[in-house]
N, C-alpha and C. Protein backbone atom coordinates (compact mmCIF):
# COMPACT_ATOMS: atom_id res chain seq x y z
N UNK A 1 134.28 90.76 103.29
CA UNK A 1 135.59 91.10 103.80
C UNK A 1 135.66 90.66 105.26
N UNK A 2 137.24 90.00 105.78
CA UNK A 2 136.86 89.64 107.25
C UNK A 2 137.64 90.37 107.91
N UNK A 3 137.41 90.75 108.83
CA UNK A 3 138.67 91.52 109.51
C UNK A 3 139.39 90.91 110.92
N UNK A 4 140.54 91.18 110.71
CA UNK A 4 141.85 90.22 111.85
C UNK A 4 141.35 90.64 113.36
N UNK A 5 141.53 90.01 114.06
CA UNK A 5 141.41 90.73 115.18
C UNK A 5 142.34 91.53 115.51
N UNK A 6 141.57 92.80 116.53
CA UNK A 6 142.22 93.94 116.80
C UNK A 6 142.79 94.03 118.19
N UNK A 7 143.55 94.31 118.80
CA UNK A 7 144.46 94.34 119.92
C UNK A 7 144.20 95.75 120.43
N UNK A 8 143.90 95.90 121.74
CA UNK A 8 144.07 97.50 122.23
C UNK A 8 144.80 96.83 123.63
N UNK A 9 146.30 97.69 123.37
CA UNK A 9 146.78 98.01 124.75
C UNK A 9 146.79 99.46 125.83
N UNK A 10 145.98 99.21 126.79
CA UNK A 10 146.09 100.92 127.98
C UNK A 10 146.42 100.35 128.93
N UNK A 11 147.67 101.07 129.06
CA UNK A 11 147.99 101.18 130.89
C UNK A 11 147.76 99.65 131.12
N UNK A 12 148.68 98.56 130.97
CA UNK A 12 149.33 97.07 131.00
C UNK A 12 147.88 96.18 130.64
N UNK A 13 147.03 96.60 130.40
CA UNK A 13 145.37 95.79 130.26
C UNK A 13 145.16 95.41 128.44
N UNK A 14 145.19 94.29 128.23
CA UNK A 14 145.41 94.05 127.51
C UNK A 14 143.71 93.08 126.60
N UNK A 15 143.29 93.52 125.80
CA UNK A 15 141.51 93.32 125.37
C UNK A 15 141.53 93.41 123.99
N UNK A 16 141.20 91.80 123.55
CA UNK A 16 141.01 91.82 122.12
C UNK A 16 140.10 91.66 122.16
N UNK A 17 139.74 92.48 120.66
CA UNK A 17 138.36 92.69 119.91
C UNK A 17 138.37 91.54 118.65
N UNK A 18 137.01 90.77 118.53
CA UNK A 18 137.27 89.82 117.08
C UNK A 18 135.64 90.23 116.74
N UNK A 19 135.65 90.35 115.62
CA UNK A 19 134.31 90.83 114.67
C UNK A 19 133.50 90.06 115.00
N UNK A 20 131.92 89.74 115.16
CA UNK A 20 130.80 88.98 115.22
C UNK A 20 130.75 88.31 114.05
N UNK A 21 130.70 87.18 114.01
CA UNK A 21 130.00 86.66 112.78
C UNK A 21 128.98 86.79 112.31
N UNK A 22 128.27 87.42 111.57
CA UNK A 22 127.03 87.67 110.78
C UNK A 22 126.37 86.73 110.25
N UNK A 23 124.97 86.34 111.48
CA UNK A 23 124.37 85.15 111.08
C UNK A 23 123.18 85.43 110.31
N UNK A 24 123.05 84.62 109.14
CA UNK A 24 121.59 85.22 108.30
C UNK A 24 120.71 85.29 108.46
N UNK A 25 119.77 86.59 108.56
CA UNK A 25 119.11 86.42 108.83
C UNK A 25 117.54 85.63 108.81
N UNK A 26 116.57 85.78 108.88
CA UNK A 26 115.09 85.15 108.68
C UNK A 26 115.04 84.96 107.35
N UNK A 27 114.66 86.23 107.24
CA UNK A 27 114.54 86.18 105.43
C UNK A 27 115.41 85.56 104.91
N UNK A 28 116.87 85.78 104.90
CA UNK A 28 117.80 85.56 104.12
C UNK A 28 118.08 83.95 104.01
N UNK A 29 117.15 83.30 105.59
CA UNK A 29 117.50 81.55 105.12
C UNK A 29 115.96 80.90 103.78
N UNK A 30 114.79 82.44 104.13
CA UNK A 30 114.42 81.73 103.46
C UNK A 30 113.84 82.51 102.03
N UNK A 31 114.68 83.14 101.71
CA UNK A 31 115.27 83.00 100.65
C UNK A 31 116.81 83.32 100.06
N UNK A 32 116.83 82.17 99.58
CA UNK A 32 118.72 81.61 99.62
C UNK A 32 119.24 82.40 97.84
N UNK A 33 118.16 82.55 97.26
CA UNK A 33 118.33 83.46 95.94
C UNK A 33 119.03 84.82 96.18
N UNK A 34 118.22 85.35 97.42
CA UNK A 34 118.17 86.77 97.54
C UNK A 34 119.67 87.58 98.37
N UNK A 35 120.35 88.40 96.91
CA UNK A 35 121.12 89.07 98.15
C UNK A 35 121.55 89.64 98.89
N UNK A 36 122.11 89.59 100.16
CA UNK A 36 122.00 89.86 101.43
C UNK A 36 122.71 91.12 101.47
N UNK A 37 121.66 92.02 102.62
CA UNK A 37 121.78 93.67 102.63
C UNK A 37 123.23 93.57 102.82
N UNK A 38 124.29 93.31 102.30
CA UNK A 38 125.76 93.29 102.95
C UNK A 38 126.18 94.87 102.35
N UNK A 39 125.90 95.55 101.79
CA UNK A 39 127.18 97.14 100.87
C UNK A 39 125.90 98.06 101.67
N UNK A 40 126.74 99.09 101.92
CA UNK A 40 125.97 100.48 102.24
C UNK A 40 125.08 100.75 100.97
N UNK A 41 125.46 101.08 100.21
CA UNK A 41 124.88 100.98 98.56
C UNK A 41 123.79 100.24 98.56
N UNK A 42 124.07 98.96 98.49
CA UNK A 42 122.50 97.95 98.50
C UNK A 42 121.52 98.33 99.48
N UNK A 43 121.99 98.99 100.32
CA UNK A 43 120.97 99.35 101.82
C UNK A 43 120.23 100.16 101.23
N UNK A 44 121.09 101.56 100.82
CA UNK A 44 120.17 102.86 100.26
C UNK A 44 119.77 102.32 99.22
N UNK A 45 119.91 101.41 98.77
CA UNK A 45 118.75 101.85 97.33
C UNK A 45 117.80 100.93 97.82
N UNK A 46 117.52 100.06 98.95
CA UNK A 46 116.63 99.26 99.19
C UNK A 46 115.35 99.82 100.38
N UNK A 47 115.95 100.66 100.80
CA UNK A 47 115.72 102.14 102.00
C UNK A 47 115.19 102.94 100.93
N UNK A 48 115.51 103.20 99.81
CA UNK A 48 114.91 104.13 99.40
C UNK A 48 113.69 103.87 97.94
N UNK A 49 113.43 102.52 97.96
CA UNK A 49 112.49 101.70 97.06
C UNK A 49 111.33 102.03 97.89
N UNK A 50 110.65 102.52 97.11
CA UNK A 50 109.08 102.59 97.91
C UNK A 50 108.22 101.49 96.52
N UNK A 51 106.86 100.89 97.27
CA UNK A 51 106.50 100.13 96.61
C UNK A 51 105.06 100.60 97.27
N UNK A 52 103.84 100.77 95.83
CA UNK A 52 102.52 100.80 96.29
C UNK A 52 102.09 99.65 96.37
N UNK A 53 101.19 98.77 97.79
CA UNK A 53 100.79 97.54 97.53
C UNK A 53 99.22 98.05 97.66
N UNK A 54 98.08 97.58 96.77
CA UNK A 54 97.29 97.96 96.34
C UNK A 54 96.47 96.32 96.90
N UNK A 55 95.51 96.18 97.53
CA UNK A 55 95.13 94.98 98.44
C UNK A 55 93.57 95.61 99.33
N UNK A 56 92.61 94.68 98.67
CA UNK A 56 90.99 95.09 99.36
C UNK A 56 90.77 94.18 100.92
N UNK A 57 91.73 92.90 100.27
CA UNK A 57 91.53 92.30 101.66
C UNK A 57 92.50 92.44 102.65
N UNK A 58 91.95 93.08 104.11
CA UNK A 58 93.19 93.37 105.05
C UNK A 58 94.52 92.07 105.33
N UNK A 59 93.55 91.06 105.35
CA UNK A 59 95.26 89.83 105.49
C UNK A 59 95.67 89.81 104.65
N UNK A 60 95.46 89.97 103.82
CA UNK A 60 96.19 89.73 102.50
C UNK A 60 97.11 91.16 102.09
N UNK A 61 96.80 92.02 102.60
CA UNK A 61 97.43 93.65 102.17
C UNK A 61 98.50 93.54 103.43
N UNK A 62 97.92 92.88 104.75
CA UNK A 62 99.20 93.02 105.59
C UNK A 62 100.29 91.86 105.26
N UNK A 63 100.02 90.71 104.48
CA UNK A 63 100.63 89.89 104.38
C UNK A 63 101.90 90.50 103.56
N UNK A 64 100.99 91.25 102.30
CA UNK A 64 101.88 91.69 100.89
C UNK A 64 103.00 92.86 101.48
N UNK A 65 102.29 93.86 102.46
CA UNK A 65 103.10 94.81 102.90
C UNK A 65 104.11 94.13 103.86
N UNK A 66 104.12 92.89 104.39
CA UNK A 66 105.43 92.15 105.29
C UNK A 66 106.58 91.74 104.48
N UNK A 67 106.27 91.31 103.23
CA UNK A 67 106.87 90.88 101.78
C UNK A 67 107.93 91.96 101.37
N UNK A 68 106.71 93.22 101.20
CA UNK A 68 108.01 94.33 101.64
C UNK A 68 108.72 94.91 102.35
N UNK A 69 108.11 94.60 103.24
CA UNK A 69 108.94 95.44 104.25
C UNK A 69 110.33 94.26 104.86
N UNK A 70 110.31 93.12 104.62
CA UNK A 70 111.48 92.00 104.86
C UNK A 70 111.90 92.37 104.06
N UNK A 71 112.05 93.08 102.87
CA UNK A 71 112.85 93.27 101.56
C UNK A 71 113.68 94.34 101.96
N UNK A 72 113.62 95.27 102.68
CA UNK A 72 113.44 96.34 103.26
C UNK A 72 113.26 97.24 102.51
N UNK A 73 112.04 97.31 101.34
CA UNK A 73 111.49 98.07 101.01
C UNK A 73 110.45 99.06 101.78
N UNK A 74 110.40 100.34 101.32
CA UNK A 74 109.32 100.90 101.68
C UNK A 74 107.73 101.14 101.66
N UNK A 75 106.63 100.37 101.96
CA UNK A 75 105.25 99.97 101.45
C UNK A 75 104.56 101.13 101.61
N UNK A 76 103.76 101.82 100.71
CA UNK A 76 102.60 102.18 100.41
C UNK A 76 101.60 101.76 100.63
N UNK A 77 100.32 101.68 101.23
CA UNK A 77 99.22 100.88 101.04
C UNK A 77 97.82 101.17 101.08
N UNK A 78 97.28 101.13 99.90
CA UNK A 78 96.16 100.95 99.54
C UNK A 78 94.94 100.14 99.38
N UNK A 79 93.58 100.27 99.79
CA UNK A 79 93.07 99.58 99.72
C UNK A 79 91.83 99.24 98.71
N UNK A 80 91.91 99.97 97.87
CA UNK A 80 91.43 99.62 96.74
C UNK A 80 92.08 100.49 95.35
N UNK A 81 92.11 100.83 94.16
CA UNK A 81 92.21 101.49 93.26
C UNK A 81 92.45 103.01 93.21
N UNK A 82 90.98 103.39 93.63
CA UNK A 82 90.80 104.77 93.42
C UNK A 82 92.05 105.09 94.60
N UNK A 83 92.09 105.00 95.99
CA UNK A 83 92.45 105.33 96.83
C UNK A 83 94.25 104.96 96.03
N UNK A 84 94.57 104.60 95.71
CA UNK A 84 96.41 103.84 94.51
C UNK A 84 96.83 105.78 94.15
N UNK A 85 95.58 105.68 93.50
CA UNK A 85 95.85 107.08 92.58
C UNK A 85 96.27 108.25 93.15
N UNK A 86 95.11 108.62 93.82
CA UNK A 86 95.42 109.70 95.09
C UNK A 86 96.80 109.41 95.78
N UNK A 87 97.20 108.39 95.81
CA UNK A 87 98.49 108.22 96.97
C UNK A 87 99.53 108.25 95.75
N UNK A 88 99.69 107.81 95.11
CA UNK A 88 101.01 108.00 93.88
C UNK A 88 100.90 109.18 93.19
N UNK A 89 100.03 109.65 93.36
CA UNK A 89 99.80 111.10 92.89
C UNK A 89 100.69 112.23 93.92
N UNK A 90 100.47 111.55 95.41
CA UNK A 90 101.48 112.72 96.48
C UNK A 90 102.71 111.82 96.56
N UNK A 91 102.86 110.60 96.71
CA UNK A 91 104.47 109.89 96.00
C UNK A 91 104.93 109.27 94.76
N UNK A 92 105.16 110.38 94.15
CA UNK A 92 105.66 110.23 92.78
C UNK A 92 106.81 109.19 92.92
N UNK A 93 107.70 109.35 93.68
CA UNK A 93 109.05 108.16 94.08
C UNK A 93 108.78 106.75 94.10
N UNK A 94 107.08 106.26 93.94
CA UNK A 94 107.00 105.20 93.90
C UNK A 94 107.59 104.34 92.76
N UNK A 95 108.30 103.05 92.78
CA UNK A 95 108.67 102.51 91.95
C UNK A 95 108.29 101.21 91.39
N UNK A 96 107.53 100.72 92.33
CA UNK A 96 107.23 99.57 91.60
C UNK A 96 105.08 99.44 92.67
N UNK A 97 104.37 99.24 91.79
CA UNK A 97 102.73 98.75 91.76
C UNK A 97 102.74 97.09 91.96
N UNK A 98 102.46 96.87 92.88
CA UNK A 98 101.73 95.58 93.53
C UNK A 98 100.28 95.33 94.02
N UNK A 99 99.60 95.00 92.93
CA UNK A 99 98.40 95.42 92.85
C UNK A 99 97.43 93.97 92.83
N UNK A 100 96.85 94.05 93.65
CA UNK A 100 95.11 92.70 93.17
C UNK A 100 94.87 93.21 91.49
N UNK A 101 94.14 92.20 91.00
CA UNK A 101 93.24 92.98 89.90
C UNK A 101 92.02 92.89 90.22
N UNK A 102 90.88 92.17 91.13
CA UNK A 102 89.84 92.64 91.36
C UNK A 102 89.35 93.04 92.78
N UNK A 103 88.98 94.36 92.98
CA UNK A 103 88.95 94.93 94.17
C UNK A 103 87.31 95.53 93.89
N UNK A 104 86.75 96.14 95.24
CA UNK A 104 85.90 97.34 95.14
C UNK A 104 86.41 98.43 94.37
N UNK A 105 85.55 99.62 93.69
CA UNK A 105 86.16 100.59 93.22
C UNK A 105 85.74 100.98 91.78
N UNK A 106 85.66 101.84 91.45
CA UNK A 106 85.46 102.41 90.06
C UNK A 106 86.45 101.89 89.12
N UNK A 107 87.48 101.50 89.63
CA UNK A 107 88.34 100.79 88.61
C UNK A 107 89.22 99.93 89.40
N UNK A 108 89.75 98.30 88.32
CA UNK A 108 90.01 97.37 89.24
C UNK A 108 91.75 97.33 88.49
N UNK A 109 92.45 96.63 89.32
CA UNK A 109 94.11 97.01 89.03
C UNK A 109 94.52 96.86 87.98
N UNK A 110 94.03 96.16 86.79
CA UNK A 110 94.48 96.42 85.21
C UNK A 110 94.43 98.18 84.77
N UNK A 111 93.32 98.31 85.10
CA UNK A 111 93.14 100.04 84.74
C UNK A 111 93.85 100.53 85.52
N UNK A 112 93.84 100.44 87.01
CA UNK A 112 95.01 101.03 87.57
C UNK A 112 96.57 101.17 87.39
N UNK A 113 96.67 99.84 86.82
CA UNK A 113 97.95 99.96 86.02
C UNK A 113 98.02 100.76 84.87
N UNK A 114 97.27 100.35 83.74
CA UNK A 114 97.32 101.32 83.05
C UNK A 114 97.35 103.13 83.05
N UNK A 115 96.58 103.23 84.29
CA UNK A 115 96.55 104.86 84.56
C UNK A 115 98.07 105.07 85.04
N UNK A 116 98.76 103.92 86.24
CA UNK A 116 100.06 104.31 86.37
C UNK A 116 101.21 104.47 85.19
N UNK A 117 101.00 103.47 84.49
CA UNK A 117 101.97 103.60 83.16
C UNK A 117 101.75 104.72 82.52
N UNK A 118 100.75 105.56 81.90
CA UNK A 118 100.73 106.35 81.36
C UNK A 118 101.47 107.42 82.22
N UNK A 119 101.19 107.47 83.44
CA UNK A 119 100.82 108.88 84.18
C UNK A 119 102.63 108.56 84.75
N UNK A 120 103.25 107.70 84.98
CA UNK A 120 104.76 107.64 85.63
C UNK A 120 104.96 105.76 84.48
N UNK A 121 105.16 106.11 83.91
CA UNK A 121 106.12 105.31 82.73
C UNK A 121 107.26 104.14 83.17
N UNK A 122 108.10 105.02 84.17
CA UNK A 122 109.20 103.90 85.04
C UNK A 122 108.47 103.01 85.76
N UNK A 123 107.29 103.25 86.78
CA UNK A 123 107.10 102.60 87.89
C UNK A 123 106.72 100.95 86.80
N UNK A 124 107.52 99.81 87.97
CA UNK A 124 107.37 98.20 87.65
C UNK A 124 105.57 97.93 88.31
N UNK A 125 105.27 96.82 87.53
CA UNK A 125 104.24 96.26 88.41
C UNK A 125 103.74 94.72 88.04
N UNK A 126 103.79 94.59 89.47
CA UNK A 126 103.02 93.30 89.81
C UNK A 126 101.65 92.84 90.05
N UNK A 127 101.05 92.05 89.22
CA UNK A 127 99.74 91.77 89.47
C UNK A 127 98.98 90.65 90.33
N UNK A 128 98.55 90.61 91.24
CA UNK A 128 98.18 89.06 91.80
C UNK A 128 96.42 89.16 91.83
N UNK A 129 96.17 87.83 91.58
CA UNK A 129 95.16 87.64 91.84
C UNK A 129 94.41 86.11 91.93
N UNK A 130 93.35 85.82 92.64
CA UNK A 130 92.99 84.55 93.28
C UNK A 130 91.57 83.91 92.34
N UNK A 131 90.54 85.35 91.19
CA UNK A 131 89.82 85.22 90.44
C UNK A 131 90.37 85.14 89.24
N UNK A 132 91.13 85.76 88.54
CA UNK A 132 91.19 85.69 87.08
C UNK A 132 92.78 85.85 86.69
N UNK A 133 92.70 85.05 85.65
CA UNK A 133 94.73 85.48 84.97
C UNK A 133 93.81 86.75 84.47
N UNK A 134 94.75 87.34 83.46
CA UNK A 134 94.57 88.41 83.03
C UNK A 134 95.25 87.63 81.66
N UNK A 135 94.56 88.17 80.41
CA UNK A 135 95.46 87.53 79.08
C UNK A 135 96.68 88.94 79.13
N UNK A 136 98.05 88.02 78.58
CA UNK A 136 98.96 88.90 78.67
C UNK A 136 98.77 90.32 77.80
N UNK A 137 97.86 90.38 76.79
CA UNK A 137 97.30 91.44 75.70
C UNK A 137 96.56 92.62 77.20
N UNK A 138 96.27 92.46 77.76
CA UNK A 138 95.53 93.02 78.74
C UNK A 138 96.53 93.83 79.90
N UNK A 139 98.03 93.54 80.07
CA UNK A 139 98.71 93.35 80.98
C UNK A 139 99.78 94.48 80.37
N UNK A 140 100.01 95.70 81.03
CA UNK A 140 101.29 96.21 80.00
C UNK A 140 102.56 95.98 80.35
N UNK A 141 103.39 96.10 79.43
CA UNK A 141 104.73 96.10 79.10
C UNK A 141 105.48 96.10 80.97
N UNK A 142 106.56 95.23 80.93
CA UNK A 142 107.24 95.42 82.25
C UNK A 142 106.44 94.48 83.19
N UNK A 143 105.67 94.10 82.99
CA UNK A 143 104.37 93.72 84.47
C UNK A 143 104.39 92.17 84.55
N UNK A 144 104.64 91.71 86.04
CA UNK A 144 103.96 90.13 85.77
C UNK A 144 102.99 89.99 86.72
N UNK A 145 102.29 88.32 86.60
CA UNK A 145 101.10 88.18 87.16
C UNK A 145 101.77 87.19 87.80
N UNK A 146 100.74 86.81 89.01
CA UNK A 146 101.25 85.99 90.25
C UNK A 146 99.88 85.30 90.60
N UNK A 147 99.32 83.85 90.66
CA UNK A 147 97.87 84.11 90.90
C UNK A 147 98.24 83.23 92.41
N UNK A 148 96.86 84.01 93.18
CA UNK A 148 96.91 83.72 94.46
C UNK A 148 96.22 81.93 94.72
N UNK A 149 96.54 81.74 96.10
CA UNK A 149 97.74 81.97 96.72
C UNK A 149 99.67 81.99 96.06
N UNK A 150 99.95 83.26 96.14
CA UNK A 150 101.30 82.90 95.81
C UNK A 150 102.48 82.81 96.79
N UNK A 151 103.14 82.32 95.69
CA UNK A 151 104.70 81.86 96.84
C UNK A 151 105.62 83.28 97.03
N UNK A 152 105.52 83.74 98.43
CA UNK A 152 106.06 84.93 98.68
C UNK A 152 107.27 85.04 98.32
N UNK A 153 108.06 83.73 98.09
CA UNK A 153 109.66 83.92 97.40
C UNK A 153 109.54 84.01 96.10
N UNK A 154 108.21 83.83 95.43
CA UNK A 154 108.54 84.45 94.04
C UNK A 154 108.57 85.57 93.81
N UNK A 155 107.49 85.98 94.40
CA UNK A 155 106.98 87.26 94.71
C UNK A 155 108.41 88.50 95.06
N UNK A 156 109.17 88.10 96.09
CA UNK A 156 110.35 88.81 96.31
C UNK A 156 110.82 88.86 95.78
N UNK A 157 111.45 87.73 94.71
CA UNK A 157 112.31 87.75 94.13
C UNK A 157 112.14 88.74 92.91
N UNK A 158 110.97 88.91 92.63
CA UNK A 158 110.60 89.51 91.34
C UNK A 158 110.66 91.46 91.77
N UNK A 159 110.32 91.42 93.09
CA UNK A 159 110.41 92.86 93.62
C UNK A 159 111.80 93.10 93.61
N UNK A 160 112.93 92.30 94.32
CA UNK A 160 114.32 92.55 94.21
C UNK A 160 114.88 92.90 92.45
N UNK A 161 114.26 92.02 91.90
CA UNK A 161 114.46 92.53 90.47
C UNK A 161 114.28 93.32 89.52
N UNK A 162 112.89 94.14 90.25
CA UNK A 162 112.32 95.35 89.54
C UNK A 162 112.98 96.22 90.36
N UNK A 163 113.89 96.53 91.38
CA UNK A 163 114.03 97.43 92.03
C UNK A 163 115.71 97.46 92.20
N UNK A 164 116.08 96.39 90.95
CA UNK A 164 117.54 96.74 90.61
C UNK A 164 118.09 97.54 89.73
């Protein structure tokens, strides 16, 4: 929506107002798919998306948590498995698992997924990893795989989509 410019007259002084043009931002040039926080609506539900990113290696966990947080999602972050559980266990609101599949830990992000699906059913998840696909028989329902290095605009794009 554009709006006309606005006119204020006080006491013979005369000062028009004309709207800023809204230039796109970072993200938004680079990715041209994705769309742009424009409705109050799209804000809150994007403000209120929390996402666990589940990541052993620190660049790579700060990389994944920048991914979300340009989304303007809310990141969770974990650094291996066990530590996923404990934390979605005190934020149930999480909605979507972005997870490695091989980390340190008593269990590596296939099982972790699986413990999330059982245990919260809604939450989406994403799998990445730089050692192994995973056969899709292995992978549950709702979930895709991403193998590293991946392209962070796929990656978004697929978070914007689980979190519509």
């Amino acid at each position: 929506m554009v709006l006309e410019a606005v006119e204020i007259r006080a006491h013979q002084l005369t000062t028009t107002f004309a709207p800023e043009r809204r230039q796109p931002s970072a993200l938004e040039k680079r990715l041209p798919l994705l769309k742009p926080l424009a409705t109050v609506g799209d804000r809150m539900i994007r403000e209120i998306t929390k996402v666990l990113v589940v990541e052993d290696e620190p660049l790579l966990l700060m990389m994944a948590i920048d991914i979300v947080v340009d989304l303007g999602f809310q990141p969770v972050a974990a650094h291996n498995a066990d530590e996923a559980v404990g934390l979605i266990a005190n934020h149930s609101e999480i909605q979507i698992l972005f997870t490695d599949i091989q980390m340190p830990g008593s269990i590596d992000g296939l099982a972790l997924a699986l413990i999330i699906r059982e245990r919260w059913p809604l939450v989406e998840i994403i799998f990445v990893s730089g050692m192994r696909k995973p056969d899709v028989t292995e992978m549950p329902e709702r979930s895709i795989f991403f193998s590293k290095p991946y392209d962070a605009r796929e990656v978004s794009d697929a978070l914007v989509r689980m979190a519509a």
